[in-house]
N, C-alpha and C. Protein backbone atom coordinates (compact mmCIF):
# COMPACT_ATOMS: atom_id res chain seq x y z
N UNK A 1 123.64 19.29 -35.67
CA UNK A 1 123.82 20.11 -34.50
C UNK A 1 122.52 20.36 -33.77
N UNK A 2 121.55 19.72 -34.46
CA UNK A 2 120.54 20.25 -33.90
C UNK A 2 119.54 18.89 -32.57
N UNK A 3 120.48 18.20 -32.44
CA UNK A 3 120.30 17.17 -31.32
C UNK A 3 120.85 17.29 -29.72
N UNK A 4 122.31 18.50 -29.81
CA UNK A 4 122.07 18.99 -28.28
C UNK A 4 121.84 20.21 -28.05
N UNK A 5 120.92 20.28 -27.32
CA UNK A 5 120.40 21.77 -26.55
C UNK A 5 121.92 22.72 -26.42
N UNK A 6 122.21 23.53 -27.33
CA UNK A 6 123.15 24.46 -27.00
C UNK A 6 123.43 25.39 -25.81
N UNK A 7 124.62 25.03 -24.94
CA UNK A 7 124.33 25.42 -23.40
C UNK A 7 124.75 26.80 -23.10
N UNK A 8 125.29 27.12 -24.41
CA UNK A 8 125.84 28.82 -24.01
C UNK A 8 124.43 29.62 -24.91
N UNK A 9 124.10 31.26 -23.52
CA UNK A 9 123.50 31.92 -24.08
C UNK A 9 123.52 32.73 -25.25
N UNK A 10 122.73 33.34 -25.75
CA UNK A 10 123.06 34.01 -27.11
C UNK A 10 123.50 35.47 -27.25
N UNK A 11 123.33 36.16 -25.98
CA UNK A 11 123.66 37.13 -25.24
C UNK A 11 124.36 37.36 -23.78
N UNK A 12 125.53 38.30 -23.75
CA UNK A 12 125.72 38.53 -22.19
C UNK A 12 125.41 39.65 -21.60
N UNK A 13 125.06 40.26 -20.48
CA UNK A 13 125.05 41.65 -19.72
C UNK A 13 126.33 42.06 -19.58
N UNK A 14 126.89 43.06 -19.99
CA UNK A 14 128.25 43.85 -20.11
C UNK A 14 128.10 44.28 -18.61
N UNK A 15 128.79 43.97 -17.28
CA UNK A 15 129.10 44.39 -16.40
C UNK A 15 128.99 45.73 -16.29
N UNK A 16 129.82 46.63 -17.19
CA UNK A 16 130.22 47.53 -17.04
C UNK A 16 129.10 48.85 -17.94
N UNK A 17 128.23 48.28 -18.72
CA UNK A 17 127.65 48.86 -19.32
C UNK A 17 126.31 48.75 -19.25
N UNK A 18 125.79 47.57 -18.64
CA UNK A 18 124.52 46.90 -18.53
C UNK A 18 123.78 46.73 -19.80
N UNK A 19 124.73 46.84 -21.05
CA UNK A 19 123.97 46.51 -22.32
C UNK A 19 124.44 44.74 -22.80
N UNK A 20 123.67 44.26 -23.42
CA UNK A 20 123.63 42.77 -23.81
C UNK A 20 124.73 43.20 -25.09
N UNK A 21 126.12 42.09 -24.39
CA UNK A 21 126.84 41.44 -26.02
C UNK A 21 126.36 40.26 -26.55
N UNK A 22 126.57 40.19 -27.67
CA UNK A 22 126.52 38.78 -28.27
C UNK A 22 127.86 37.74 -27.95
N UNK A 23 127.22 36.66 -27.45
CA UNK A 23 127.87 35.72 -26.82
C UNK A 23 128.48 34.72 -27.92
N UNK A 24 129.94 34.48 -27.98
CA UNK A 24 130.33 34.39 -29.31
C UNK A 24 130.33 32.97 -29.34
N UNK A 25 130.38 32.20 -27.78
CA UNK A 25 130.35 30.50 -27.83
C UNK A 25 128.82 30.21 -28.65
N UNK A 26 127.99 30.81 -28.08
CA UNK A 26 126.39 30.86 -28.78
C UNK A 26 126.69 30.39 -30.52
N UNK A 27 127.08 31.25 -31.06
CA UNK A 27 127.81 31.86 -32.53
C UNK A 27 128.41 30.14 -33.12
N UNK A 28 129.53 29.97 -32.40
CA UNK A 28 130.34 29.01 -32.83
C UNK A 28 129.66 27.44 -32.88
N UNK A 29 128.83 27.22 -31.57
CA UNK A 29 128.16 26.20 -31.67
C UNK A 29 127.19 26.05 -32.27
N UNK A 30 126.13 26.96 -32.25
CA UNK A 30 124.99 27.06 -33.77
C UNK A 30 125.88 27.00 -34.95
N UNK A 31 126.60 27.83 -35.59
CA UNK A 31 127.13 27.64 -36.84
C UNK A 31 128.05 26.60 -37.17
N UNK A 32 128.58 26.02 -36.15
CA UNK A 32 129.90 25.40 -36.35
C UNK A 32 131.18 25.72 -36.96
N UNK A 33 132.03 25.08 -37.75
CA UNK A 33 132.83 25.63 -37.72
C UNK A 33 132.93 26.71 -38.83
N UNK A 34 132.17 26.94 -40.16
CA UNK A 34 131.69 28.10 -41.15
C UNK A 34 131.88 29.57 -39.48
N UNK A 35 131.55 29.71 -38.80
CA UNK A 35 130.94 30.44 -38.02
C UNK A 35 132.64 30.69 -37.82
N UNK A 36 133.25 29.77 -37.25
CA UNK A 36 134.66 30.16 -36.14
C UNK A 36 135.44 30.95 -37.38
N UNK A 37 135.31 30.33 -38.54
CA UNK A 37 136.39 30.94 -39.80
C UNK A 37 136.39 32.17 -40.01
N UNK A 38 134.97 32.67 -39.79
CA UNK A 38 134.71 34.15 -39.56
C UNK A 38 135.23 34.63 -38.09
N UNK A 39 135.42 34.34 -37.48
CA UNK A 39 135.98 35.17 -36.31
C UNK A 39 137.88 34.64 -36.34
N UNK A 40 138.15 33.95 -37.36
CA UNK A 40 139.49 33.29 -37.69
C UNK A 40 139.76 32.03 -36.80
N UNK A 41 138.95 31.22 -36.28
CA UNK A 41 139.23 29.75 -35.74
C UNK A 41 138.50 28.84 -36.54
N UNK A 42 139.30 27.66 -36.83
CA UNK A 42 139.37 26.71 -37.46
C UNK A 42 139.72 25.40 -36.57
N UNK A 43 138.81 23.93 -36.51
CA UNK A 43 139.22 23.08 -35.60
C UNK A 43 140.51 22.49 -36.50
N UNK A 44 141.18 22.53 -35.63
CA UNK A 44 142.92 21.56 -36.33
C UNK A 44 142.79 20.30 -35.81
N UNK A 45 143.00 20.56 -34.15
CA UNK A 45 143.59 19.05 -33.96
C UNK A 45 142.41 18.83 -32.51
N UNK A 46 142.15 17.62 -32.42
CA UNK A 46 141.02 16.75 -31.62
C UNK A 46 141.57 15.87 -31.42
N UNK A 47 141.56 15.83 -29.92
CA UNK A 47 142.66 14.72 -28.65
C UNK A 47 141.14 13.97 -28.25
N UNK A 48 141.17 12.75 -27.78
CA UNK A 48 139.90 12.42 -27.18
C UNK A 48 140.95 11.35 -26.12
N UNK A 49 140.83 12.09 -24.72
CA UNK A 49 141.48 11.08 -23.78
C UNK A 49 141.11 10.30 -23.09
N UNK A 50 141.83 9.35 -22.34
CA UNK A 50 141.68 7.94 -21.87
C UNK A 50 139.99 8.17 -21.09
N UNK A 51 139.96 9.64 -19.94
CA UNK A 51 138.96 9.32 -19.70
C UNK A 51 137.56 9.92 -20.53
N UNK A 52 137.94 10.29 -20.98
CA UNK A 52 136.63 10.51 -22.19
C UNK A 52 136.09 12.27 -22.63
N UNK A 53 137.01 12.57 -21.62
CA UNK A 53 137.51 14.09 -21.87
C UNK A 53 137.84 14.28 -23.78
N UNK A 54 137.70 15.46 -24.45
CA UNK A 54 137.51 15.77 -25.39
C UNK A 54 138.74 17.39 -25.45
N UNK A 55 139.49 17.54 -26.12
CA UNK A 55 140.27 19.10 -25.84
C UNK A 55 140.77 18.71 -27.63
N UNK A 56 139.75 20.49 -27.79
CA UNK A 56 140.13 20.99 -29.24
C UNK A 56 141.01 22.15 -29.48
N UNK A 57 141.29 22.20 -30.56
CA UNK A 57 142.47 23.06 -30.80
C UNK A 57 142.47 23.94 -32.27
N UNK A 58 143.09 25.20 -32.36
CA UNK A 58 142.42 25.64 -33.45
C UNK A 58 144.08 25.89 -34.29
N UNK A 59 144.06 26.34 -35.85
CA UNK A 59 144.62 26.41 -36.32
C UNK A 59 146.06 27.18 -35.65
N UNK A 60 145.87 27.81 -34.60
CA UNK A 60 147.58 28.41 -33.94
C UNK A 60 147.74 27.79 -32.76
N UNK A 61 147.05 26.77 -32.44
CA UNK A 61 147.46 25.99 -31.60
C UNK A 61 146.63 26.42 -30.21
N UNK A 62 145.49 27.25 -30.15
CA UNK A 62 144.77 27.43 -28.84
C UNK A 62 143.63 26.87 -28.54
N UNK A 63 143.48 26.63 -27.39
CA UNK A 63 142.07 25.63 -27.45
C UNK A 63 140.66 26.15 -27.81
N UNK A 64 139.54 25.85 -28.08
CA UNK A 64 138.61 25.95 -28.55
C UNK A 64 137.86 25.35 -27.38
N UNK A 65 137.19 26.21 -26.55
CA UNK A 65 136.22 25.50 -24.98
C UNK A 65 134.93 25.29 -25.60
N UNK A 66 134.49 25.92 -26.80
CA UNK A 66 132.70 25.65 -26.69
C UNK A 66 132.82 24.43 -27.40
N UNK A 67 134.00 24.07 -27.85
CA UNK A 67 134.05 22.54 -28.77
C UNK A 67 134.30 21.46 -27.89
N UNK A 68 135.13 21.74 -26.79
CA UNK A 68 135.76 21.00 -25.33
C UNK A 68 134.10 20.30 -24.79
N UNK A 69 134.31 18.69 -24.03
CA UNK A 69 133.50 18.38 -23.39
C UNK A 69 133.95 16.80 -23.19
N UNK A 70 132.85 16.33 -22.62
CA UNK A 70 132.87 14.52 -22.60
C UNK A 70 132.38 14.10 -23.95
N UNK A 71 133.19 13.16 -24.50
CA UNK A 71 133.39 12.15 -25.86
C UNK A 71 131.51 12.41 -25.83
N UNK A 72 131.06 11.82 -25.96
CA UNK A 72 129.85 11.35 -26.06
C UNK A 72 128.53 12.97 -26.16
N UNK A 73 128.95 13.64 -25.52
CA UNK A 73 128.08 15.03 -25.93
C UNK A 73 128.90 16.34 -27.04
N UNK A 74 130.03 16.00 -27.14
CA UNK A 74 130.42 16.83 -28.25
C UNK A 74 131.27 16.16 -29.41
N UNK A 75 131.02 14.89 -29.46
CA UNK A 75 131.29 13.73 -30.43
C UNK A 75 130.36 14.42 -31.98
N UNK A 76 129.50 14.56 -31.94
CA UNK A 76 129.13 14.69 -33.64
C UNK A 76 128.50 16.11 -33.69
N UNK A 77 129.14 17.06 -32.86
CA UNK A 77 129.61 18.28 -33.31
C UNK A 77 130.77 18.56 -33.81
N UNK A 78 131.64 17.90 -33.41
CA UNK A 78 133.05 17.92 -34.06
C UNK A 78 133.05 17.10 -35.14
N UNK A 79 132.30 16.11 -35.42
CA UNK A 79 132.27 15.52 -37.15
C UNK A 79 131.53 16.33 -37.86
N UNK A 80 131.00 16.70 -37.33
CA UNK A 80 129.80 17.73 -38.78
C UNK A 80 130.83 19.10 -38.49
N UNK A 81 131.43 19.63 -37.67
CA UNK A 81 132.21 20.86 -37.05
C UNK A 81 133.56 21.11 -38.02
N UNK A 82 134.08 19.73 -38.23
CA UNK A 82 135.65 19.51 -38.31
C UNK A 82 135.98 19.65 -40.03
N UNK A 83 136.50 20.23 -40.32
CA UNK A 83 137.10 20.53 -41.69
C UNK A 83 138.09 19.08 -42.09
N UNK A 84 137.86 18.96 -43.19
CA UNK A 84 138.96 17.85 -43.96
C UNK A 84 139.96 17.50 -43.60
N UNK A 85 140.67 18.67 -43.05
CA UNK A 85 141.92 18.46 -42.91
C UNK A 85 142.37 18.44 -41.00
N UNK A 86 141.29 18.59 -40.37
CA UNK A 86 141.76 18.29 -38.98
C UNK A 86 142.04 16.88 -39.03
N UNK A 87 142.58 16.60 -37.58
CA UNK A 87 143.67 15.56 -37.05
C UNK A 87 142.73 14.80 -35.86
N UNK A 88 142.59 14.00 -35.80
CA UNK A 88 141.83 13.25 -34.64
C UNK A 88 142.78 12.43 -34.03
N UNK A 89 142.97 11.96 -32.83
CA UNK A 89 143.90 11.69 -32.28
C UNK A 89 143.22 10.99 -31.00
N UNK A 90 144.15 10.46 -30.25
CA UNK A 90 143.84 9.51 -28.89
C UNK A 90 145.09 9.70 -28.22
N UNK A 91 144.79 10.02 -26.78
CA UNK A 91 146.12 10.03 -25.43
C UNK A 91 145.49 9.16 -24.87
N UNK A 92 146.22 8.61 -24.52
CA UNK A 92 145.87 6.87 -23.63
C UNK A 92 146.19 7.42 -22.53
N UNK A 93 147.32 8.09 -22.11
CA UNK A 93 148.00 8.14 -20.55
C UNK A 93 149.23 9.88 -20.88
N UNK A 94 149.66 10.24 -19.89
CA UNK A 94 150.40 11.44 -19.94
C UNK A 94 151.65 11.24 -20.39
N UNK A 95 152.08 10.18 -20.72
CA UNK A 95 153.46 10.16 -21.16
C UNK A 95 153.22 9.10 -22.37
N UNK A 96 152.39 8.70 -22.55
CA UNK A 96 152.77 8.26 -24.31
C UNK A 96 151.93 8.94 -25.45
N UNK A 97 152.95 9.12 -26.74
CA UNK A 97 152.57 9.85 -28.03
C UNK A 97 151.29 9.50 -27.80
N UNK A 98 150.52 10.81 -28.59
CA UNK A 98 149.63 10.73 -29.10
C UNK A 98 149.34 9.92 -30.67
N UNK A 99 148.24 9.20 -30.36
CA UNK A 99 147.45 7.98 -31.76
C UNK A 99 146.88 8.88 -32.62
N UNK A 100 147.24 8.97 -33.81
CA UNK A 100 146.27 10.15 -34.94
C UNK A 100 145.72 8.47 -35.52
N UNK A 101 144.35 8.86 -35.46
CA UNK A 101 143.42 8.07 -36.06
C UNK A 101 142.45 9.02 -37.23
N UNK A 102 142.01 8.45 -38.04
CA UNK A 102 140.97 8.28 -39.25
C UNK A 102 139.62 9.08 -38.50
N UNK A 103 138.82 9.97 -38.99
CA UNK A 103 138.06 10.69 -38.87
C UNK A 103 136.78 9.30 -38.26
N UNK A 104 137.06 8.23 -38.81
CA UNK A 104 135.60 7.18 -38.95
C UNK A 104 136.06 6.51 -37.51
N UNK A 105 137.29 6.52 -37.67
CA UNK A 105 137.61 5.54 -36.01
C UNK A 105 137.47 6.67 -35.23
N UNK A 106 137.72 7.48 -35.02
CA UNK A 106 137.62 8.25 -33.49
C UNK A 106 136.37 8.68 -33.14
């Protein structure tokens, strides 16, 4: 994880309070996925589509955005990220099944 510059800050300004929260995308992408289990997300399932778009998904089925990106910049955060038992997969086009492929092919 330590090859892309992590793009979310580590803190936000509370609008309403003007005090700094901790920014939880910060959290998830430094730790990976050890990090999400503690806040209860887990990567399940990883679509990588035709155009090179990337959309993750967590154990109840909601997406995961700090994991979301283009194939090629969040590609081996999600292998070092992804637990045993997630699903890797390929959408070619909007109307045919999705391809579950092997952790090594996708």
């Amino acid at each position: 994880m330590d090859t892309i510059k992590n793009p979310y800050p580590e803190s936000l300004a509370d609008k309403a309070s003007a005090e700094k929260v901790p920014d939880t995308r910060h959290k998830v992408r430094t730790g990976g996925y050890k990090i999400m289990k503690n806040i209860g997300q887990e990567i399940r399932t990883i679509i990588k589509t035709q155009s090179g778009m990337v959309l993750v998904f967590d154990n109840k089925g909601e997406q995961i955005p700090e994991c979301q990106g283009q194939y090629e910049q969040v590609k081996s955060h999600i292998l070092q990220d992804a637990p045993p038992r997630a699903v890797f997969s390929y959408a070619f086009d909007y109307e045919s099944k999705l391809k579950t492929v092997s952790r090594e092919e996708w």
